[in-house]
N, C-alpha and C. Protein backbone atom coordinates (compact mmCIF):
# COMPACT_ATOMS: atom_id res chain seq x y z
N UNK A 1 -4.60 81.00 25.50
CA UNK A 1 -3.92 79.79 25.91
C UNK A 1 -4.40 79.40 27.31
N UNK A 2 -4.89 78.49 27.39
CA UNK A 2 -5.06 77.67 28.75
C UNK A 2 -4.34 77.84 29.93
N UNK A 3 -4.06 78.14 30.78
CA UNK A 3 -3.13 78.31 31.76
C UNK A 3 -2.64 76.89 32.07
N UNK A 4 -1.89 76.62 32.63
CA UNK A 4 -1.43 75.04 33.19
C UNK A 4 -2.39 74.41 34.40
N UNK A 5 -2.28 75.97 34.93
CA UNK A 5 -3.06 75.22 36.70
C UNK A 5 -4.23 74.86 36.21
N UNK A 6 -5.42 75.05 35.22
CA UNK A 6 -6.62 75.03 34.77
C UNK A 6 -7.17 74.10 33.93
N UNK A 7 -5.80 73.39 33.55
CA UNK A 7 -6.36 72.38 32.15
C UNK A 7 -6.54 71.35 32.52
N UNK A 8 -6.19 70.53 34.16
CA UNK A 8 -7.11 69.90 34.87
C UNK A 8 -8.28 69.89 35.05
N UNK A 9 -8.58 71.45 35.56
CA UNK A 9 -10.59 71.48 35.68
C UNK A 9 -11.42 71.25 34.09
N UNK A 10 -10.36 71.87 33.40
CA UNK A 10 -11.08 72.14 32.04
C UNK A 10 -11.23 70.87 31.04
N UNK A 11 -10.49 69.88 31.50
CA UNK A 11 -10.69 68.33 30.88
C UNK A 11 -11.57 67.52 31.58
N UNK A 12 -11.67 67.86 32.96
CA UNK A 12 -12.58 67.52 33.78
C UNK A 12 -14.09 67.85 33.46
N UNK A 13 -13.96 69.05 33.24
CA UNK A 13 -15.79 69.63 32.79
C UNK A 13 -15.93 68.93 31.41
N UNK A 14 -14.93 68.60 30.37
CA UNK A 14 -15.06 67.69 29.18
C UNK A 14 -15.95 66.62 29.69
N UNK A 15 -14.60 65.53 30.42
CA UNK A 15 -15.22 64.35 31.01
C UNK A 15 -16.61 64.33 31.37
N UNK A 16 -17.02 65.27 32.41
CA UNK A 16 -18.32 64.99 32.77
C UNK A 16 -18.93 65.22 31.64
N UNK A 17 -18.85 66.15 30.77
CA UNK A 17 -19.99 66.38 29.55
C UNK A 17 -20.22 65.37 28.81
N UNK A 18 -19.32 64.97 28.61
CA UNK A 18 -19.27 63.22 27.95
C UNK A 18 -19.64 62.03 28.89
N UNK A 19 -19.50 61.93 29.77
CA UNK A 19 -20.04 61.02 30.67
C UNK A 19 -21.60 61.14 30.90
N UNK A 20 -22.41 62.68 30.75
CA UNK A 20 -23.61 62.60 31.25
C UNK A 20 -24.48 62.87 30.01
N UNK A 21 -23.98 63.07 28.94
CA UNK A 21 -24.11 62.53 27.33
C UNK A 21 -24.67 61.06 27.22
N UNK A 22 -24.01 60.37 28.21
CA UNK A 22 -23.80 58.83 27.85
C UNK A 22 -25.03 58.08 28.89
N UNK A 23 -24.96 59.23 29.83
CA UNK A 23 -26.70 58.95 30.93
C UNK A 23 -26.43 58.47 32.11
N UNK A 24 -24.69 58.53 32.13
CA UNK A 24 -24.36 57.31 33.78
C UNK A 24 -23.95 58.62 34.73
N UNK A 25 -24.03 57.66 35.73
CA UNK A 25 -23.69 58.47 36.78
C UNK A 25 -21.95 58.21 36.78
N UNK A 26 -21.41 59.30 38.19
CA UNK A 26 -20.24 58.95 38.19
C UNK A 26 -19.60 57.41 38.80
N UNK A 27 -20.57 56.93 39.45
CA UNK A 27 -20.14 55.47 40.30
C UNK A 27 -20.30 54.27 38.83
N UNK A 28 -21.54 54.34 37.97
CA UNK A 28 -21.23 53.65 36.79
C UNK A 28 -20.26 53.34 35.98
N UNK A 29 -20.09 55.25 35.90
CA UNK A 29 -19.24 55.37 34.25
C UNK A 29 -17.56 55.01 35.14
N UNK A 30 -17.20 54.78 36.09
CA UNK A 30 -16.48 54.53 36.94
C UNK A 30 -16.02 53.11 36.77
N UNK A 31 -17.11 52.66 37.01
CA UNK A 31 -17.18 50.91 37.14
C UNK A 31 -16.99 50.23 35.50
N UNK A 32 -17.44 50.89 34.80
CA UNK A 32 -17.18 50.66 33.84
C UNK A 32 -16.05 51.19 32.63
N UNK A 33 -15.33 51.90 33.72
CA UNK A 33 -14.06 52.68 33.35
C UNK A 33 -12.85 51.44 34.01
N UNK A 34 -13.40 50.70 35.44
CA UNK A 34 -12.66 49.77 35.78
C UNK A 34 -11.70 50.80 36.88
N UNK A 35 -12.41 52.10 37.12
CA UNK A 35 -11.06 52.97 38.26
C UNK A 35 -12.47 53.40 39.56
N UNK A 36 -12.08 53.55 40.45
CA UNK A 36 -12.98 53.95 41.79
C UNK A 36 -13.32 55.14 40.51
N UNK A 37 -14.56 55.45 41.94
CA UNK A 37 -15.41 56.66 41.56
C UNK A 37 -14.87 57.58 42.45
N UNK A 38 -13.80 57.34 43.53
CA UNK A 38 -13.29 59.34 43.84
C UNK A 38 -12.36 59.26 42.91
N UNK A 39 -11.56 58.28 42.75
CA UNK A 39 -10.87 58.72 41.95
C UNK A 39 -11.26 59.88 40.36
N UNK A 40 -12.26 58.70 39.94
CA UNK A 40 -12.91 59.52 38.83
C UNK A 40 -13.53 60.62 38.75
N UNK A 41 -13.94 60.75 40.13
CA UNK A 41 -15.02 62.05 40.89
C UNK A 41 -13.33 63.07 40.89
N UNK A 42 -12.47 63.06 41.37
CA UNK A 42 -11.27 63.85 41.44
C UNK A 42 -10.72 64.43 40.10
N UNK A 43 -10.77 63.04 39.06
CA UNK A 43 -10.65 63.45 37.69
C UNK A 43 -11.47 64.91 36.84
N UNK A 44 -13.23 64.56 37.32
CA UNK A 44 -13.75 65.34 36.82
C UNK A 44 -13.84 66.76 37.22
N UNK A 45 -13.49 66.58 38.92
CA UNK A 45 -13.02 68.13 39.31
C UNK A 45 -12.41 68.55 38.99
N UNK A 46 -11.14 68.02 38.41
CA UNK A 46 -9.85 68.81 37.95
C UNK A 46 -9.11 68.67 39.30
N UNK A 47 -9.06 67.89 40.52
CA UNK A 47 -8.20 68.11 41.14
C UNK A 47 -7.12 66.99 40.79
N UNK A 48 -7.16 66.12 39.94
CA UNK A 48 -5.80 64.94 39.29
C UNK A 48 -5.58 64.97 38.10
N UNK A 49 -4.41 65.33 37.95
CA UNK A 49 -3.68 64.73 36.60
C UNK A 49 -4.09 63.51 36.05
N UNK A 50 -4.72 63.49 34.93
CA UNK A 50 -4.68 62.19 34.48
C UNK A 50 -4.04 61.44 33.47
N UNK A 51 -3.40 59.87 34.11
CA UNK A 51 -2.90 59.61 32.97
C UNK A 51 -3.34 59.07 31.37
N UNK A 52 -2.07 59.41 30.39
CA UNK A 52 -2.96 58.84 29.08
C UNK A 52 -3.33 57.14 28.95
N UNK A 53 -2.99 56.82 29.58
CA UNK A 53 -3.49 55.27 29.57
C UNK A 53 -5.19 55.75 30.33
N UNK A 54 -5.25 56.00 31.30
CA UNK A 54 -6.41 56.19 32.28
C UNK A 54 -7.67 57.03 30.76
N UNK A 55 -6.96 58.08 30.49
CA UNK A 55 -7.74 58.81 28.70
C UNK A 55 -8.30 57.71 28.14
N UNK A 56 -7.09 56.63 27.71
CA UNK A 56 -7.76 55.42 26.76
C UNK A 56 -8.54 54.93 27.12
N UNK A 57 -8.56 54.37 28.67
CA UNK A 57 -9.96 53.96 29.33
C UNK A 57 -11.26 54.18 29.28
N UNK A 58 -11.19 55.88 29.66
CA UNK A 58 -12.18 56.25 29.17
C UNK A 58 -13.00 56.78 27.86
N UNK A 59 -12.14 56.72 27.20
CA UNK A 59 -12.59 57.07 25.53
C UNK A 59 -13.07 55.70 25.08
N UNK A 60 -12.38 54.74 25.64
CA UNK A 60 -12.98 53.37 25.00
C UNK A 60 -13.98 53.08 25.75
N UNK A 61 -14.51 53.33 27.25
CA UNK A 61 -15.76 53.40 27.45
C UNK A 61 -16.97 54.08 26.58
N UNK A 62 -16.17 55.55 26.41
CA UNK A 62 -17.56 56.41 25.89
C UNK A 62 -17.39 55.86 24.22
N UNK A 63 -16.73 55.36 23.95
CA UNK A 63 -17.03 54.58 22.51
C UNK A 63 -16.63 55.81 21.52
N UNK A 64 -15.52 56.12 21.70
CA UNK A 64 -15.18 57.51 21.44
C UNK A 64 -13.39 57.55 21.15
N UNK A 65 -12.91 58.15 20.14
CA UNK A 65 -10.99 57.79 19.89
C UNK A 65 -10.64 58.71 20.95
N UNK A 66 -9.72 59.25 21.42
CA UNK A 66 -8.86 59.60 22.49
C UNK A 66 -8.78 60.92 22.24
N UNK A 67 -8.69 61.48 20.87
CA UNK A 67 -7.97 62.59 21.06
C UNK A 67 -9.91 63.97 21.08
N UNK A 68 -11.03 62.86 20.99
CA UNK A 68 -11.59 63.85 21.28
C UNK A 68 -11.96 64.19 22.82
N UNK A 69 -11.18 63.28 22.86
CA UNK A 69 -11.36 64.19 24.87
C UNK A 69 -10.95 65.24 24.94
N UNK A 70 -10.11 66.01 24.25
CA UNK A 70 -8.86 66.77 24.42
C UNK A 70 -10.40 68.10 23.15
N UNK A 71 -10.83 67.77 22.20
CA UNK A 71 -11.11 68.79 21.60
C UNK A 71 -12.08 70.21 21.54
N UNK A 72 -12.52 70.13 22.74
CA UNK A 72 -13.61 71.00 23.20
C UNK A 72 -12.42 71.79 23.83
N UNK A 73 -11.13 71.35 24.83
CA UNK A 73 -10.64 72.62 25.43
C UNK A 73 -10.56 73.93 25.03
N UNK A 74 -10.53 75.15 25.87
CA UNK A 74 -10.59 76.48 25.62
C UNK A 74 -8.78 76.72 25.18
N UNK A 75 -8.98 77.60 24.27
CA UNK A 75 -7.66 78.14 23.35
C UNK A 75 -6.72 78.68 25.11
């Protein structure tokens, strides 16, 4: 099971894998997420909670449904 404190970093290392899948950088996939890039840069560290609206954003960027953001996490 995932610990709590960790499933920030660990959706974060998702994000980027999917973001650099897609060939952008973080200031792009940002801009085209429609949220700053620390913000998004914070996302992918795992240092912010993110919300599920902010998820939809980016799943509908990467052209992708929502819940596979979530399916790579570690048990």
């Amino acid at each position: 099971m995932i610990s709590p404190d960790k499933i920030n970093y660990y959706f974060g290392n998702n994000l980027r894998k999917f973001r650099e899948a897609k060939g952008c950088s973080q200031e792009e996939f940002a801009e085209i997420c429609k949220i700053s890039r620390a913000y998004y840069g914070r996302i992918e560290r795992g240092e912010h909670s993110i919300t599920i609206e902010k998820c939809a954003l980016i799943a509908q960027a990467l052209g992708i449904h929502i819940s596979v953001l979530f399916t790579d996490l570690p048990d």
